[in-house]
Structure formats: C-alpha cells, structure tokens
Protein backbone atom coordinates (compact mmCIF):
# COMPACT_ATOMS: atom_id res chain seq x y z
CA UNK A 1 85.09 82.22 62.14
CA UNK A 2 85.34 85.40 61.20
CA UNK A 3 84.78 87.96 64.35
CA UNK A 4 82.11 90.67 62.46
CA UNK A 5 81.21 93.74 64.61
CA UNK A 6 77.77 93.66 66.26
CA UNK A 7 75.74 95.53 63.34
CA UNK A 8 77.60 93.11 60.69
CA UNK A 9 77.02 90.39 63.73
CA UNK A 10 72.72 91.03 63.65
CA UNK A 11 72.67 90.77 59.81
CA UNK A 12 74.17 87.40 60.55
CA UNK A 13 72.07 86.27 63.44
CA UNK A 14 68.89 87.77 61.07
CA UNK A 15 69.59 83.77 59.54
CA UNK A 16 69.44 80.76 61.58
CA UNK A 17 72.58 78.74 61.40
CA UNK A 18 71.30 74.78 60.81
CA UNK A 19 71.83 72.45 63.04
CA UNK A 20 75.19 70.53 62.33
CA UNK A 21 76.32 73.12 60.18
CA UNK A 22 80.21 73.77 59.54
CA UNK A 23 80.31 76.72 57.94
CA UNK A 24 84.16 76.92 56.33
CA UNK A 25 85.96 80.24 55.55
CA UNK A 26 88.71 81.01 53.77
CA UNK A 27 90.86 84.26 52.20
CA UNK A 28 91.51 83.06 48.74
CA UNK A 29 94.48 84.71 46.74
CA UNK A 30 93.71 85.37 42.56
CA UNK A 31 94.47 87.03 40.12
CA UNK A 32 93.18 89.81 37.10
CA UNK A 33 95.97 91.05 34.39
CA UNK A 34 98.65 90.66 37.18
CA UNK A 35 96.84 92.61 39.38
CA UNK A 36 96.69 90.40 42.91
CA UNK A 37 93.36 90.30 44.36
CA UNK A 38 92.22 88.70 47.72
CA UNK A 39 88.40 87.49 48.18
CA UNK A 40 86.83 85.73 50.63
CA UNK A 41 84.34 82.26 50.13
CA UNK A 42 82.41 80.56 52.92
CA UNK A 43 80.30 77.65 52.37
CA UNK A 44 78.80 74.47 54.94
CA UNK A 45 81.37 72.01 54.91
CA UNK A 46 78.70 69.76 56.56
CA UNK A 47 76.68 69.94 53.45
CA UNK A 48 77.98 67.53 50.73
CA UNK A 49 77.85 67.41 46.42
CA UNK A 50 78.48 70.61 44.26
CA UNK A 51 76.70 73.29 45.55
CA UNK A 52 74.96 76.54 44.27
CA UNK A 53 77.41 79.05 44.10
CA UNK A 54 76.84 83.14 44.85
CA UNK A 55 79.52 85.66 44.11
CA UNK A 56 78.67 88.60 46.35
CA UNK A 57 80.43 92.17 44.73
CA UNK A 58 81.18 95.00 47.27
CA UNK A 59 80.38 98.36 47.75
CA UNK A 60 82.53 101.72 46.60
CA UNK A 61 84.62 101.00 49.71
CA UNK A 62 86.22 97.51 49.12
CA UNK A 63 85.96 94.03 50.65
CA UNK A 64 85.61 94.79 54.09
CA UNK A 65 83.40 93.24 56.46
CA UNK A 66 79.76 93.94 55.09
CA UNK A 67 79.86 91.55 52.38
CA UNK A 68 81.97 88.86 54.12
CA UNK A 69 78.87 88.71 56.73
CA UNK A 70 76.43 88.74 53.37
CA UNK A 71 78.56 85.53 52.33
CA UNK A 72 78.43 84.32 55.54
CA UNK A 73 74.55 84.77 55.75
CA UNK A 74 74.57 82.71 52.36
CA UNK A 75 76.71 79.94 53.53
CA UNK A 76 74.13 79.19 56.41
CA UNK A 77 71.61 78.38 53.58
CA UNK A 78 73.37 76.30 51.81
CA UNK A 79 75.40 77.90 48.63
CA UNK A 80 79.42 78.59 48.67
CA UNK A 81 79.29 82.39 48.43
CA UNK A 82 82.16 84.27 46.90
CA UNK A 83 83.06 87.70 48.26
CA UNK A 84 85.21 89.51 45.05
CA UNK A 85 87.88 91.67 45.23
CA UNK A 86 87.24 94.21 42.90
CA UNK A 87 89.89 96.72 43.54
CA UNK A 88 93.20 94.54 44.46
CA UNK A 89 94.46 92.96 47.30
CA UNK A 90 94.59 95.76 50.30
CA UNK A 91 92.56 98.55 48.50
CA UNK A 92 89.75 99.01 50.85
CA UNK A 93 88.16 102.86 51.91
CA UNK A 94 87.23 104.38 54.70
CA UNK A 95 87.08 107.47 53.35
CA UNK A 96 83.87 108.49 51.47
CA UNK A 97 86.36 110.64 48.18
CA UNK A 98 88.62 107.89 48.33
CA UNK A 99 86.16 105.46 47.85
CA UNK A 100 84.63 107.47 44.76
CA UNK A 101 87.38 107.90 43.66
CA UNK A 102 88.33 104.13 43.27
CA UNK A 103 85.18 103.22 42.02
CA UNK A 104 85.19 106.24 39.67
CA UNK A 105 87.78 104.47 37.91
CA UNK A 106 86.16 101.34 36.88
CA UNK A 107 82.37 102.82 35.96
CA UNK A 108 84.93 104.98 33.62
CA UNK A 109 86.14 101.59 32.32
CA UNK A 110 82.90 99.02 32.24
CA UNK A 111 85.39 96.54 30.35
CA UNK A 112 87.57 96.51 33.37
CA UNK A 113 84.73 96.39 35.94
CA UNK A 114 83.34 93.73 34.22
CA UNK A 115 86.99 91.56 33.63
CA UNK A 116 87.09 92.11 37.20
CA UNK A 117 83.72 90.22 38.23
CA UNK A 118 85.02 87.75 35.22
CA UNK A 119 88.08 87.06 37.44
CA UNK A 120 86.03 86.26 40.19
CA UNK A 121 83.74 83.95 38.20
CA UNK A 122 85.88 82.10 36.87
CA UNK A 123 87.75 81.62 40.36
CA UNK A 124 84.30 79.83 41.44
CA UNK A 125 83.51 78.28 38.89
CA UNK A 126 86.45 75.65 38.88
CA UNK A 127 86.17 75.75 42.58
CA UNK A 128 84.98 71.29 42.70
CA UNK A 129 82.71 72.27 45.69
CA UNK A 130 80.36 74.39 43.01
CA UNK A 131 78.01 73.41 40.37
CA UNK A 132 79.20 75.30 37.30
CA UNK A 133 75.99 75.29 36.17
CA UNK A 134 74.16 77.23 38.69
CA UNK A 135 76.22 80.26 40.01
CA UNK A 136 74.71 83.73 40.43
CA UNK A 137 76.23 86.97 41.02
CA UNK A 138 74.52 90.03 43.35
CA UNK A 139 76.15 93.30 44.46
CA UNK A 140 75.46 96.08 46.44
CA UNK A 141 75.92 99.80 45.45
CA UNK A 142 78.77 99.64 43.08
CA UNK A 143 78.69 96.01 43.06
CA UNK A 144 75.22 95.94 41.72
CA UNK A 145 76.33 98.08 39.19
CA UNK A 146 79.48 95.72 38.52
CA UNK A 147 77.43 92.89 38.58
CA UNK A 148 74.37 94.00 36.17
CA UNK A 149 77.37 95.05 33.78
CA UNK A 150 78.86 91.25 33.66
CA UNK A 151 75.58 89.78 33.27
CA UNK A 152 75.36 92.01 29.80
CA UNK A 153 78.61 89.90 29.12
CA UNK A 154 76.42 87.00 28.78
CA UNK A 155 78.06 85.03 31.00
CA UNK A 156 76.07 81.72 32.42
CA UNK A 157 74.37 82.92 34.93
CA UNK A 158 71.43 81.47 36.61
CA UNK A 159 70.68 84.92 37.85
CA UNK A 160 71.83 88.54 38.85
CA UNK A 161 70.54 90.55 41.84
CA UNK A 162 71.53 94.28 42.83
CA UNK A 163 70.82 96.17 45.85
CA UNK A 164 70.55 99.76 45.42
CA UNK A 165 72.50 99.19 42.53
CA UNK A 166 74.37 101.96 40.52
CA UNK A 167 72.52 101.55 37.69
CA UNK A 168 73.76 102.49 34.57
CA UNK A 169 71.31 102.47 31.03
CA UNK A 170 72.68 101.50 27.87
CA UNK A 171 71.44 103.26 24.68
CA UNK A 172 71.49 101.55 22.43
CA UNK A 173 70.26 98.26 25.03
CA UNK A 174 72.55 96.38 25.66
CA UNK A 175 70.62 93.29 27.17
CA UNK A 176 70.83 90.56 24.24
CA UNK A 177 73.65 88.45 25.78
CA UNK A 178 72.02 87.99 29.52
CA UNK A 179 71.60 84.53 30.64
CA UNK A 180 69.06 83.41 33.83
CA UNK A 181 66.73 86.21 35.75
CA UNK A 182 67.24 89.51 36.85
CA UNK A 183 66.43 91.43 40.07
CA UNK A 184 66.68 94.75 40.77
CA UNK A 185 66.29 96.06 44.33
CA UNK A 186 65.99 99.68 44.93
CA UNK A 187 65.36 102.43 47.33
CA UNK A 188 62.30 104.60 46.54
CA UNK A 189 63.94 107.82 48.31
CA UNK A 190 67.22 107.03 46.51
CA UNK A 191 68.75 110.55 45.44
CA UNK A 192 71.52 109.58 43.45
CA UNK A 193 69.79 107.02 41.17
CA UNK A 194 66.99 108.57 39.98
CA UNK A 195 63.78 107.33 39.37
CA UNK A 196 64.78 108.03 35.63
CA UNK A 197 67.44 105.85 35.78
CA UNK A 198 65.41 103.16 37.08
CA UNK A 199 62.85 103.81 34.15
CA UNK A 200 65.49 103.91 31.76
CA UNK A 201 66.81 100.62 32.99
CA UNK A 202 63.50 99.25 32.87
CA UNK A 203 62.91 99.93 29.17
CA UNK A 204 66.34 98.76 28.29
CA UNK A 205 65.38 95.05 29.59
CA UNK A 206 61.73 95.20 28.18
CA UNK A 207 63.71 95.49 24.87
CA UNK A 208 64.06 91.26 25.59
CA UNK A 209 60.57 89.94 25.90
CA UNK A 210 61.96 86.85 27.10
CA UNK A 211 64.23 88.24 29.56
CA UNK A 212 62.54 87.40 33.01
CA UNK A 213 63.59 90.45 35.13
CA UNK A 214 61.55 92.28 38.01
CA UNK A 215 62.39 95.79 39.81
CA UNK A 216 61.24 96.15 43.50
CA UNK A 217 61.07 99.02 45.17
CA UNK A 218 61.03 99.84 48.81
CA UNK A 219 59.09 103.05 50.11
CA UNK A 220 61.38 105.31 52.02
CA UNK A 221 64.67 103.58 51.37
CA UNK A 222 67.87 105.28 50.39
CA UNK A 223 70.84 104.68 48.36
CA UNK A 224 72.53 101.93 50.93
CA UNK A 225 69.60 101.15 52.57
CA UNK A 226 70.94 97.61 53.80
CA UNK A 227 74.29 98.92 55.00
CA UNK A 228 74.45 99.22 58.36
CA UNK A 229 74.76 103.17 59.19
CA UNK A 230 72.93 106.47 58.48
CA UNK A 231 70.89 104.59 55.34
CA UNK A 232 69.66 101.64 57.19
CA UNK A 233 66.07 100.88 56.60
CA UNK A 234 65.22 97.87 58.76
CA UNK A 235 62.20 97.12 56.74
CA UNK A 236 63.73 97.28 53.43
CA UNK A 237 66.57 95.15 54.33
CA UNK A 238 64.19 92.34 56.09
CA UNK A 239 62.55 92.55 52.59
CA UNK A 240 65.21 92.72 50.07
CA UNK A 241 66.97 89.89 51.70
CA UNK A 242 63.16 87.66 51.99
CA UNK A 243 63.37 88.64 47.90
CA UNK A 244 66.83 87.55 47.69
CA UNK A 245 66.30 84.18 49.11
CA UNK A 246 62.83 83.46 46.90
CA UNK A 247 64.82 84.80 44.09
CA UNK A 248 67.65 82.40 44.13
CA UNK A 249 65.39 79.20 45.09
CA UNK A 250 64.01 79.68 41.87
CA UNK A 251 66.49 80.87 40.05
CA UNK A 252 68.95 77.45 40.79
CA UNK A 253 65.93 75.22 41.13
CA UNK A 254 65.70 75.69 37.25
C-alpha cells in the first residue's frame, strides 16, 4: 500500500478499514490529446460486482499524496476512487507560483480543464470493476473548480462535490446540461472566494428549479481547510467529509 506521511496517514485512519478488506492500488497510465497523464485508483478487491465509482480531482499542486489518501479513504467504503491527473504525467508543485501558475493555465482554458476531467471519466468509466451508471466526481481547491466545470458539460453524473472549490460564476448560467446533485463545501473565512462568489454561484444554479444542489458552509474555515497544513480546520474537515459520505449514499442509491 501506499506509505502516506502521518498527517495524510490520520485522514486515513479518520475511516475504519472493514474487516476482510483488500484494498487494491494501482498507478494507471492515460492519455488527453497526446498529452501522457498518470492517475492513481484504489478500490476493495474483497468487495465483488461493479461498484460506485468516485473520481477525486487535485489541488493547484498536482497528484501528490493528499488525494491518493482521499481515494484511499473512499476505497475503505466501498467505491473504486479515481485520483486524475490533471496536469500530465510528472507535473506536480511544491512551490506555491509554480503551482498558480499551472493551474492558471487551465481556469484560462475551461475547455481544456474540463477535456481533462473528461479524460479521466472516461478512463473509469470502461474500467469493468465500475458501474457506468453511478460515478461521481469531487475536487478540492482547483479540482472543485475543475470538477463543477465538467459537470456543466452534462456529463452522467450521479453527483459533483467541491471542497473549497474555486468557484467560478457563469453569466449568462450555465447550469442546463448538469446531471445528478450538487454539493458545494466552503470555508466561511475563505479570502480568496468571496462570499460574492458563492452568492453568485448560488443564483446561477437556482436558475434550474429542478437542479437539487446545496452549499454548506463551515464557520471559521479557510480556503484549504481540509489540507493538512496552515488551513486545517479539524472541525470542518470531520464535517465536510460526514457530508461527503451522506451525500454520495444518496446520490448512488438513486
């Protein structure tokens, strides 16, 4: 299994592993426009039939260990999680203008930030160990922003989650095409996306009556506030995650 340092290690301990489990990893090589990129699935081997699937999109800084352990943390209840590659096989950032940077690039081209969680899909998706009919996508930071943009795709999804997302309003909305249930997890002390932004958001999916979509927000939090580090908020993370887990129960069970 993949060795995950000790604050990756507690997010991972925060879920019981079931008895019997086998939880199976594996670096998977694909492909977007000829541009190699190298995720990262885990599922319970023990656990038999097509399961629920989750593709889990990374931060600003790459596929590094954080959302392997969120995969992992997925696995031990039951779905094959998905880590994407978003940026290409060895493009990960440990610098903070680096990692802006990179990410600048795609929120200056949503059609290739969303072609990129398409990639990724679709890499699941004919995976025979998932049900093609219930797969979900989440992200964190960037990701959430990456993966609210492909659910606007109207791709079949059974549902779309971000954590302190980096929300970005369309005006005109741009909501018509989104399949299953949205949620949208965010800091309340988050400077860079504003309450405004949230708002905005907000009204663009109210423009769908039907749409079933909530926003949470968590008092205190940060932009990041589930990373380990400087953000952390224990309390938001313990509750975000709870929300996650409700979230997706339903979400598949429908």
């Amino acid at each position: 299994m993949t060795n995950l340092s000790d604050n990756h290690q507690r997010l991972l301990d925060g879920v019981p592993l079931p008895a019997g489990a086998d939880i199976a990893e594996a670096t998977v090589a694909y492909e977007h426009d000829g541009q190699p990129l190298e995720g990262y699935a885990a599922h319970d081997a023990a656990v038999g039939g097509p399961k629920p699937a989750v593709v889990v999109v990374h931060d600003w800084t790459g596929l590094r260990e954080y959302p392997k352990a969120r995969a992992q943390m997925l696995a031990r209840l039951g779905y094959y999680a998905f880590a994407a590659d978003l940026y290409g096989t060895g493009r990960r950032f440990d610098n903070p203008g680096d990692a802006a940077a990179e990410a600048g690039k795609y929120y200056g081209d949503l059609p290739l930030l969303r072609a990129r969680v398409r990639a990724a899909y679709d890499q699941v998706a004919q995976n025979p160990a998932v049900d093609p009919d219930r797969i979900a996508v989440i992200g964190y930071c960037f990701g959430g922003a990456a993966a609210l943009e492909f659910a606007r795709t109207g791709a079949p999804l059974a549902g779309t989650a971000t954590f302190h997302g980096g929300l970005i309003p369309h005006d005109p909305p741009e909501v018509g095409a989104i399949t299953g249930s949205v949620l949208v997890l965010h800091g309340g002390a988050d400077p860079y996306v504003t309450d405004e932004t949230v708002v905005a958001v907000e009204n663009e999916l109210r423009t769908r009556p039907e749409l079933d979509w909530q926003v949470t927000v968590y008092s205190g939090a940060v932009h990041g506030f589930t990373l380990p580090g400087e953000a952390y908020h224990p309390a938001a993370d313990r509750r975000s995650w709870r929300e996650l887990v409700a979230f997706l129960g339903e979400a598949f069970s429908r």
